[in-house]
PDB file of N, CA and C in Angstrom:
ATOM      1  N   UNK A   1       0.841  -1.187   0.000  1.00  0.00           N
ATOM      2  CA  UNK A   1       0.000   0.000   0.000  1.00  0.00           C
ATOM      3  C   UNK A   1       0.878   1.239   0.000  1.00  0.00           C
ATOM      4  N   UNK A   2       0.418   2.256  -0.506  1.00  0.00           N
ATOM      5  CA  UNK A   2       0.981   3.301  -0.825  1.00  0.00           C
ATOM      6  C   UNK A   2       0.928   4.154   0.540  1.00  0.00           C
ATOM      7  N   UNK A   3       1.647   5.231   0.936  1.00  0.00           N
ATOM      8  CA  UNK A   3       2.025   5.705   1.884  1.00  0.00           C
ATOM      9  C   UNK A   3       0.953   7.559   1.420  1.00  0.00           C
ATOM     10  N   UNK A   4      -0.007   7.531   2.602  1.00  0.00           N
ATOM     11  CA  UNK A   4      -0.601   8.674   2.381  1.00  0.00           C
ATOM     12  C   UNK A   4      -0.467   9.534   2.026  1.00  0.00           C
ATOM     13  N   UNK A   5       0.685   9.858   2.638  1.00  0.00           N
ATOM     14  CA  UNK A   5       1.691  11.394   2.009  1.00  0.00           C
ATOM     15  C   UNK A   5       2.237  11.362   0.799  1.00  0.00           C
ATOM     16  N   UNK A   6       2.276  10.377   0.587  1.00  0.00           N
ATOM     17  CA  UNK A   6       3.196  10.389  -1.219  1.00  0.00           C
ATOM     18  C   UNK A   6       2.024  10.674  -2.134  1.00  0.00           C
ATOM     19  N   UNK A   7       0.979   9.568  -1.704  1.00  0.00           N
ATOM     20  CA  UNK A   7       0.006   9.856  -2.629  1.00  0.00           C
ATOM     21  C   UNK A   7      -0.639  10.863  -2.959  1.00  0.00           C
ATOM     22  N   UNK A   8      -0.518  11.871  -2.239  1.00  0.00           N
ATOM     23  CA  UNK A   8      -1.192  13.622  -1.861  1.00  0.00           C
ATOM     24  C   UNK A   8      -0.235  14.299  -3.055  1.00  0.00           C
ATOM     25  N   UNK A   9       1.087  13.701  -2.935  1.00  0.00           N
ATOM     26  CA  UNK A   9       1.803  14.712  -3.786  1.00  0.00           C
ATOM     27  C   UNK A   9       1.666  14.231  -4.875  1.00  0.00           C
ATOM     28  N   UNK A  10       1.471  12.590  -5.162  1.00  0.00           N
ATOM     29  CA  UNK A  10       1.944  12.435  -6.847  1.00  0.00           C
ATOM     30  C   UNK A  10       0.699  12.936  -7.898  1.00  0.00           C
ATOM     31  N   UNK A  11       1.253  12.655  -8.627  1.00  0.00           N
ATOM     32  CA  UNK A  11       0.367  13.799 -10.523  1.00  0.00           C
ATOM     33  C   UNK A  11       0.978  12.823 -10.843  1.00  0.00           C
ATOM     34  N   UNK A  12      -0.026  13.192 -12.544  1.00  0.00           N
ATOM     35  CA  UNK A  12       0.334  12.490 -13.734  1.00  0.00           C
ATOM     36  C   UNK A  12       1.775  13.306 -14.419  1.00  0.00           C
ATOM     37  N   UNK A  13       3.173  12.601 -14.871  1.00  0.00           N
ATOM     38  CA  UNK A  13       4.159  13.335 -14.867  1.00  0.00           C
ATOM     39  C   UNK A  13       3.302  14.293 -16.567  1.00  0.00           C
ATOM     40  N   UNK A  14       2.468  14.076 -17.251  1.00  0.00           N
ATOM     41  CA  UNK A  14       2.565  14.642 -18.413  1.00  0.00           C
ATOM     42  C   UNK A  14       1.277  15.894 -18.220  1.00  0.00           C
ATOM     43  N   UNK A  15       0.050  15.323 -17.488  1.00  0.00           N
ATOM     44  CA  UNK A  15      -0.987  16.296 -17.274  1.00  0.00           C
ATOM     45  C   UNK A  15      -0.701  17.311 -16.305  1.00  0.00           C
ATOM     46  N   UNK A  16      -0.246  16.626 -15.354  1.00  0.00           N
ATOM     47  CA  UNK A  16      -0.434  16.984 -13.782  1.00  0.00           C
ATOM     48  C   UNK A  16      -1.189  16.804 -12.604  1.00  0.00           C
ATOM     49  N   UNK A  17      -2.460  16.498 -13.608  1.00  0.00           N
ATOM     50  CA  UNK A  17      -3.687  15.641 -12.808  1.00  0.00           C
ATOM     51  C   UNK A  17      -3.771  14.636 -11.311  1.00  0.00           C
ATOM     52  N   UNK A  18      -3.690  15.067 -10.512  1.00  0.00           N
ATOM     53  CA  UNK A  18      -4.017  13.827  -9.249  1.00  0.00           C
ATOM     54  C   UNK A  18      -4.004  12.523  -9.620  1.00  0.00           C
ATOM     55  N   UNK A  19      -3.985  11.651  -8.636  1.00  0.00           N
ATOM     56  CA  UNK A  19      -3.645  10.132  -8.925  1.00  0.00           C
ATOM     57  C   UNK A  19      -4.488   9.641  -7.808  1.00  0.00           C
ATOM     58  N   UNK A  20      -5.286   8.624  -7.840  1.00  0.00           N
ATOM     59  CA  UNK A  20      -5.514   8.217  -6.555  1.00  0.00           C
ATOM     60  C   UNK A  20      -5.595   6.620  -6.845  1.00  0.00           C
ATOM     61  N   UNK A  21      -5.788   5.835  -5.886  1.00  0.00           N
ATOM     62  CA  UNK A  21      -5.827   4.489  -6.042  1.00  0.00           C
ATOM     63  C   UNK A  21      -7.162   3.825  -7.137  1.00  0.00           C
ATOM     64  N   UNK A  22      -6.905   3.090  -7.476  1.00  0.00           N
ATOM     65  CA  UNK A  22      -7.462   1.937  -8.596  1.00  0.00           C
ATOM     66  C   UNK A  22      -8.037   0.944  -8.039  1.00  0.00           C
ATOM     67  N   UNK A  23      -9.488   1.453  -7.966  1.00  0.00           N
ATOM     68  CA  UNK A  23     -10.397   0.628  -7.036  1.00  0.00           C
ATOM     69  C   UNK A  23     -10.323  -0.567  -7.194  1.00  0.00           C
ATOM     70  N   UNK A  24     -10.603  -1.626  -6.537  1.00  0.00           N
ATOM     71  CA  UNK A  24     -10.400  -3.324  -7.072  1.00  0.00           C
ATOM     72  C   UNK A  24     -11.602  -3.543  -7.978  1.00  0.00           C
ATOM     73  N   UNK A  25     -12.763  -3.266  -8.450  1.00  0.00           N
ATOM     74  CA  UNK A  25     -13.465  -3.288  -9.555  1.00  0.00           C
ATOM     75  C   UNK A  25     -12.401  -3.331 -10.994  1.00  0.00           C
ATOM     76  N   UNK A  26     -12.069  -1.681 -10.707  1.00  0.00           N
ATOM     77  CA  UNK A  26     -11.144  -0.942 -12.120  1.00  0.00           C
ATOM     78  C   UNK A  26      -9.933  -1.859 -12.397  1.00  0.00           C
ATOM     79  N   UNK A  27      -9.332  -2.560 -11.193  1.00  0.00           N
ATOM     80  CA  UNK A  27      -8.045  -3.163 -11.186  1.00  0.00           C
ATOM     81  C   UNK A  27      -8.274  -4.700 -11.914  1.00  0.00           C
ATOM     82  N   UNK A  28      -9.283  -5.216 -11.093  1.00  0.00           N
ATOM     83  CA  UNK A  28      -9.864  -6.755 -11.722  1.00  0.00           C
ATOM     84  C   UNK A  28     -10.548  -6.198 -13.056  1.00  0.00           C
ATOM     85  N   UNK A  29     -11.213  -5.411 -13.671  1.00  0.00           N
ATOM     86  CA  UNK A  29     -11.498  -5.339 -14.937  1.00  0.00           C
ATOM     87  C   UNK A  29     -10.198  -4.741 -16.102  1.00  0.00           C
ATOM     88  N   UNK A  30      -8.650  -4.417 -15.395  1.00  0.00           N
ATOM     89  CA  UNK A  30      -7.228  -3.903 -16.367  1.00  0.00           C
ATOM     90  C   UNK A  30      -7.164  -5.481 -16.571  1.00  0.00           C
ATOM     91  N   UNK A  31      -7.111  -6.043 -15.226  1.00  0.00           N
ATOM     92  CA  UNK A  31      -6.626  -7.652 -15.053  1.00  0.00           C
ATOM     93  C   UNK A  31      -6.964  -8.525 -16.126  1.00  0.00           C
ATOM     94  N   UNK A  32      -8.087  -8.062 -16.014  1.00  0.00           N
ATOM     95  CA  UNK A  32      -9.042  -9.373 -17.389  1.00  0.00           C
ATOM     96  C   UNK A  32      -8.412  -9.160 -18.614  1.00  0.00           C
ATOM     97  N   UNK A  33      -8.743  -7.507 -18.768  1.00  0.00           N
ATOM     98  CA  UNK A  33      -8.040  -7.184 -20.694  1.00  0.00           C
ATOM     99  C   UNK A  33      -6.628  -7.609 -20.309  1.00  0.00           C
ATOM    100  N   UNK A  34      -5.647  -7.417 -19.669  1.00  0.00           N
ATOM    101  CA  UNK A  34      -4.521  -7.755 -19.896  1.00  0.00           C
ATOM    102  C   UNK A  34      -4.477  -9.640 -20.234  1.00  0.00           C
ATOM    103  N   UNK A  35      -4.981  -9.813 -19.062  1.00  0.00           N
ATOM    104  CA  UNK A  35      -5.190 -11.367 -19.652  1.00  0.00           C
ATOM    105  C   UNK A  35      -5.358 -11.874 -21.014  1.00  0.00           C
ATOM    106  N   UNK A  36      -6.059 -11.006 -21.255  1.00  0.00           N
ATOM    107  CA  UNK A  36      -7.247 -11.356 -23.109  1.00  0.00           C
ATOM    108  C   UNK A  36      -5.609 -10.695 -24.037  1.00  0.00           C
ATOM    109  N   UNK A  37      -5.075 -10.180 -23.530  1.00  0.00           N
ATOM    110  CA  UNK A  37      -3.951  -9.730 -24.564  1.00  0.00           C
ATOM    111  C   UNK A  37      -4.347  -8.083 -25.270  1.00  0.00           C
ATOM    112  N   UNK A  38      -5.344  -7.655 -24.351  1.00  0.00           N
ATOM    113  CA  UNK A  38      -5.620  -6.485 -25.223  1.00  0.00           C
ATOM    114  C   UNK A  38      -5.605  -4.918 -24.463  1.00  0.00           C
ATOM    115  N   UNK A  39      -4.499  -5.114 -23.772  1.00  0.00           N
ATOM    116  CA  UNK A  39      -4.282  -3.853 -23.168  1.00  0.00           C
ATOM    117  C   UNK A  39      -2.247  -3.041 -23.748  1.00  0.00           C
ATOM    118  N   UNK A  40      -2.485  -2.170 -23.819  1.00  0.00           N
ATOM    119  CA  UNK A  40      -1.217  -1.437 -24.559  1.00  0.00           C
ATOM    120  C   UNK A  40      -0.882   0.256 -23.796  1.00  0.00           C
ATOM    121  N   UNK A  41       0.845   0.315 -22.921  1.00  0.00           N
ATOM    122  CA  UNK A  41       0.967   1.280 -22.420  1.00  0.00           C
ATOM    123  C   UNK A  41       0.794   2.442 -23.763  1.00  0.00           C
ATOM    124  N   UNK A  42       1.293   3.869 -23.378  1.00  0.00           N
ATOM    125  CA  UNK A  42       1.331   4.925 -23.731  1.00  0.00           C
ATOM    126  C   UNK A  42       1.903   4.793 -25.119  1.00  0.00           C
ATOM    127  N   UNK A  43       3.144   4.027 -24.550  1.00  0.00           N
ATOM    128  CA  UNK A  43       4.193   4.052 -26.098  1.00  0.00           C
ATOM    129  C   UNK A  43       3.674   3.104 -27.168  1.00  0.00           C
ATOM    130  N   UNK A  44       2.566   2.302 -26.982  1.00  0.00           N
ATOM    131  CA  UNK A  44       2.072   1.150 -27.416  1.00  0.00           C
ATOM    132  C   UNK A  44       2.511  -0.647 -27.382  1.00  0.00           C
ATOM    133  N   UNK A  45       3.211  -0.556 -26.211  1.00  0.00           N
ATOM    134  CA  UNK A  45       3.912  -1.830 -25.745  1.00  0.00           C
ATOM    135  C   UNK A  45       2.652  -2.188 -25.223  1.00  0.00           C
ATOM    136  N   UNK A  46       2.733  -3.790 -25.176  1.00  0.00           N
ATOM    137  CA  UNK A  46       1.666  -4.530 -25.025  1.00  0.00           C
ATOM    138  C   UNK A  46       2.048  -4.849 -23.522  1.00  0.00           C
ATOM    139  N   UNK A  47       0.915  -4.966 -22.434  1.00  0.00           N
ATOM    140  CA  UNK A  47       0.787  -4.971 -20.954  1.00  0.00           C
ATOM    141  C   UNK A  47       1.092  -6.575 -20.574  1.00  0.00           C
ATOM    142  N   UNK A  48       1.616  -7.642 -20.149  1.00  0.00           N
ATOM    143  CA  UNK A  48       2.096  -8.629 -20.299  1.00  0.00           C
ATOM    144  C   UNK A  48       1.775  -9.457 -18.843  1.00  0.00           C
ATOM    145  N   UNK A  49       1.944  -8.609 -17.814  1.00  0.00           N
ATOM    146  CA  UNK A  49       1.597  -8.918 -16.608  1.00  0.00           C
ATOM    147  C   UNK A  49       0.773  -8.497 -15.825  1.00  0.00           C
ATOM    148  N   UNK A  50      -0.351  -9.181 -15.203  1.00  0.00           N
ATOM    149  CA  UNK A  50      -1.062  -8.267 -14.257  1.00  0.00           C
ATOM    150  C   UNK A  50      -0.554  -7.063 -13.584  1.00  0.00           C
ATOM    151  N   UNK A  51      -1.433  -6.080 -13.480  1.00  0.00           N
ATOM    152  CA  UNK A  51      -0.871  -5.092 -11.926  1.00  0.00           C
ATOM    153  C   UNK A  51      -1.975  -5.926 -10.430  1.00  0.00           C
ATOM    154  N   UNK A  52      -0.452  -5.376  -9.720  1.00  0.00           N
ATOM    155  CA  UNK A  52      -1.282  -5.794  -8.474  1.00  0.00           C
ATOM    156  C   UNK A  52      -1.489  -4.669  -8.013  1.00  0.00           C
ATOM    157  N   UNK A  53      -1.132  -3.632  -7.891  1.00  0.00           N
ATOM    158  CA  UNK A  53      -2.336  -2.331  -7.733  1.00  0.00           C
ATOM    159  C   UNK A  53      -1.585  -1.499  -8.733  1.00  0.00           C
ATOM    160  N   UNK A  54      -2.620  -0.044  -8.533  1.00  0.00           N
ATOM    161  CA  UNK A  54      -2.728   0.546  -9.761  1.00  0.00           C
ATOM    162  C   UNK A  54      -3.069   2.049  -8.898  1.00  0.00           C
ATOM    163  N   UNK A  55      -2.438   3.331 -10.030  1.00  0.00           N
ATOM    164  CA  UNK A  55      -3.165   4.430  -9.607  1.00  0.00           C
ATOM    165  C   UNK A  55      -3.890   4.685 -11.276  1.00  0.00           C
ATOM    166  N   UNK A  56      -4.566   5.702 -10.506  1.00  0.00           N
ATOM    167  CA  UNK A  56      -5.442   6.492 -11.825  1.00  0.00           C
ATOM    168  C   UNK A  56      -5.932   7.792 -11.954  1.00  0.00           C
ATOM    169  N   UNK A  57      -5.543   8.288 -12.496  1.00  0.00           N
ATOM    170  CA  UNK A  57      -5.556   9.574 -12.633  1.00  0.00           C
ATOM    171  C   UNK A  57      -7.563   9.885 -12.504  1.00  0.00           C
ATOM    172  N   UNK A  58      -7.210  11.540 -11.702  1.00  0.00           N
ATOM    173  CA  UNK A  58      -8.462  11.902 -11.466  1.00  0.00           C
ATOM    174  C   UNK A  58      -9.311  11.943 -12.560  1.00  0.00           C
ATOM    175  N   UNK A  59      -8.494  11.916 -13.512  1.00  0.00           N
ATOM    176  CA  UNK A  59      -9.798  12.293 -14.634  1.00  0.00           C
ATOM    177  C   UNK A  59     -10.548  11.160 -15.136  1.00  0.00           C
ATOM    178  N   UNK A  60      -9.457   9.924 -14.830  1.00  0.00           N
ATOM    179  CA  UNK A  60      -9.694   8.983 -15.099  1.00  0.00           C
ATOM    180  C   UNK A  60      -9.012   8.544 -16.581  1.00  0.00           C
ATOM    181  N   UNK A  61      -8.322   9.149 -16.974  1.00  0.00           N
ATOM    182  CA  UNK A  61      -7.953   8.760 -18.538  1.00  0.00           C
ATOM    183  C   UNK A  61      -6.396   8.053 -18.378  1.00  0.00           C
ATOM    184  N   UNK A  62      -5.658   8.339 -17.265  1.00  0.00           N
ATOM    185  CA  UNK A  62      -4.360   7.031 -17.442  1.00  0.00           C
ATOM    186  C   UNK A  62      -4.323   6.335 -16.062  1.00  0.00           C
ATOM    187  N   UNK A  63      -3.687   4.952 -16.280  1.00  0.00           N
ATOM    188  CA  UNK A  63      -3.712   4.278 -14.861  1.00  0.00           C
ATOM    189  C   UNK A  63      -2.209   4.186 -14.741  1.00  0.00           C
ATOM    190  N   UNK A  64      -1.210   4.208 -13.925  1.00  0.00           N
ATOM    191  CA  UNK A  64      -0.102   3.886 -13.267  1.00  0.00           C
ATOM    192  C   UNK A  64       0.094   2.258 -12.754  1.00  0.00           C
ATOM    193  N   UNK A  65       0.828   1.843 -13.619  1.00  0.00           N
ATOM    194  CA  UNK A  65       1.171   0.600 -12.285  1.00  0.00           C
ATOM    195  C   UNK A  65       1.940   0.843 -11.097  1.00  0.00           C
ATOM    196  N   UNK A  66       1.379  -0.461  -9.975  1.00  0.00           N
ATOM    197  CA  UNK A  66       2.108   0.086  -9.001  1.00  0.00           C
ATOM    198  C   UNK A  66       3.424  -1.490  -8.596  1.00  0.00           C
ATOM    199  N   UNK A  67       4.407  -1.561  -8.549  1.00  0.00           N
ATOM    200  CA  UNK A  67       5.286  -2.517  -8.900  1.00  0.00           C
ATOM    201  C   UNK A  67       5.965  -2.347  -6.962  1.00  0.00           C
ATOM    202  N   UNK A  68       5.834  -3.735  -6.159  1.00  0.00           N
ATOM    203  CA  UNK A  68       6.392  -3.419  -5.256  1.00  0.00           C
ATOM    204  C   UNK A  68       6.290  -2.706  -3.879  1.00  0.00           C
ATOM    205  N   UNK A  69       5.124  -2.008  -4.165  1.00  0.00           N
ATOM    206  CA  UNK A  69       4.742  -0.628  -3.602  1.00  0.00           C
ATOM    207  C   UNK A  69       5.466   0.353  -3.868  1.00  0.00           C
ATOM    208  N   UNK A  70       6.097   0.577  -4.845  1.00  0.00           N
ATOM    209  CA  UNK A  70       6.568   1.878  -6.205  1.00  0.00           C
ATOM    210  C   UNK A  70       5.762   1.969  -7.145  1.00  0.00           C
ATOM    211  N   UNK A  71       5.114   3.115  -7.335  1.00  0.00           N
ATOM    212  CA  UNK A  71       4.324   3.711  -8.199  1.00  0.00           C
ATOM    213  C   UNK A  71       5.130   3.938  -9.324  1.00  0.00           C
ATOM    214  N   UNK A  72       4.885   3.203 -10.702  1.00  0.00           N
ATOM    215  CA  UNK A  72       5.500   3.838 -11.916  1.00  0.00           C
ATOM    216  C   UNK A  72       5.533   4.645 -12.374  1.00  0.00           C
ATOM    217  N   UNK A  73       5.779   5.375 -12.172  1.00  0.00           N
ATOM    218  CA  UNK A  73       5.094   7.081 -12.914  1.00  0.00           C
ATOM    219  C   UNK A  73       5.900   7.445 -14.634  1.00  0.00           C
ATOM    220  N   UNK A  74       5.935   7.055 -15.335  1.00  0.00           N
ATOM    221  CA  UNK A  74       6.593   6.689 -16.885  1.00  0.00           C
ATOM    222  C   UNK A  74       5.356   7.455 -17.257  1.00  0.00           C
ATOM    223  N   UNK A  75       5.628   8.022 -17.929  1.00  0.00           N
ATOM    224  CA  UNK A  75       4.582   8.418 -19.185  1.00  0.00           C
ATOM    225  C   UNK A  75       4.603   7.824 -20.329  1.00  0.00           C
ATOM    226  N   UNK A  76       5.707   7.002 -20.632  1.00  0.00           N
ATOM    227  CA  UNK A  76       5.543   5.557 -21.838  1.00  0.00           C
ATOM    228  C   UNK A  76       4.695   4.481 -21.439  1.00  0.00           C
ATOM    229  N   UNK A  77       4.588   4.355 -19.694  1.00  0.00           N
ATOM    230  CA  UNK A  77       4.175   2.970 -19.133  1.00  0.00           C
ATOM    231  C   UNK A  77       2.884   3.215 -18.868  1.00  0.00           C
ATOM    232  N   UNK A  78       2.091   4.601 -18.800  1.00  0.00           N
ATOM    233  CA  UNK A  78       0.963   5.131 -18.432  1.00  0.00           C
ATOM    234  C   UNK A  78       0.397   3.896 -19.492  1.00  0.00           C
ATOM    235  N   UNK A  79      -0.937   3.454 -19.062  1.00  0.00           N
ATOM    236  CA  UNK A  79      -2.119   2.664 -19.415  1.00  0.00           C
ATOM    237  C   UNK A  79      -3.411   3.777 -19.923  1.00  0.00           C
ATOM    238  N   UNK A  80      -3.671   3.983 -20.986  1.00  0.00           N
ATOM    239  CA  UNK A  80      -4.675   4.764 -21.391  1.00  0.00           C
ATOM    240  C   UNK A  80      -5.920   3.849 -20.956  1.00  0.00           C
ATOM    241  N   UNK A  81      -6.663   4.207 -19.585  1.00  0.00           N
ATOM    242  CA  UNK A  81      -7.890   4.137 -19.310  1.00  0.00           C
ATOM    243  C   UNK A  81      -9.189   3.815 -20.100  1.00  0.00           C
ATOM    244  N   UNK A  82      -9.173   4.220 -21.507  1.00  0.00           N
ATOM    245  CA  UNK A  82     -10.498   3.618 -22.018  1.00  0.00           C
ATOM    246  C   UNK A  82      -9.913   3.215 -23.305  1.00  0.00           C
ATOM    247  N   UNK A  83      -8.695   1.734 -22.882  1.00  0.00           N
ATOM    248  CA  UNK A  83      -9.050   0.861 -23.323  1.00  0.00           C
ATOM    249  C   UNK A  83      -9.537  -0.727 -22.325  1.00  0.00           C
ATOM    250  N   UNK A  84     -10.297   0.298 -21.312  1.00  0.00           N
ATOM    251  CA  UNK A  84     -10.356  -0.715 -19.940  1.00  0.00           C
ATOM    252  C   UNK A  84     -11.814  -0.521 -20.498  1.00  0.00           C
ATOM    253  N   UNK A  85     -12.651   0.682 -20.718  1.00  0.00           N
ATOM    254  CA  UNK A  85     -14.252   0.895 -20.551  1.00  0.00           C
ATOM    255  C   UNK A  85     -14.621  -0.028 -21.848  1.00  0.00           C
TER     256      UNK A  85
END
């Protein structure tokens, strides 16, 4: 789990947008498409492994993996959000 205070500060490195956690609904429905083979980061690399948690931007349009309890914050690795909806 992510540490309260970090999470207050982190943004999206490209919007700036807030981040907050990746409800387990949102997380078990990345889970599935990644499974199916049909999820692709920012740069268009194909997603290969589950996340075991996740942030997501307030707006809702990129998700972060979270590796470790280190938040990825890549803007190549960002997950564009609606190819989850």
């Amino acid at each position: 789990m992510i540490d309260r205070e970090l999470l207050e500060i982190l943004c999206c490195p490209k919007t700036k947008v807030p981040v907050e956690m990746l409800s387990e609904d949102k997380l078990k429905a990345v889970n599935d498409r990644i499974g199916r083979g049909d999820v692709k980061t920012v740069d268009g690399s194909k997603v290969d492994k589950p996340l075991d948690a996740g942030l997501i931007t307030e707006d809702g349009k990129t998700i972060y993996r979270i590796d470790d309890d280190i938040p990825i914050m890549l803007i190549d690795e960002g997950i564009p959000a609606d190819q989850i909806t």
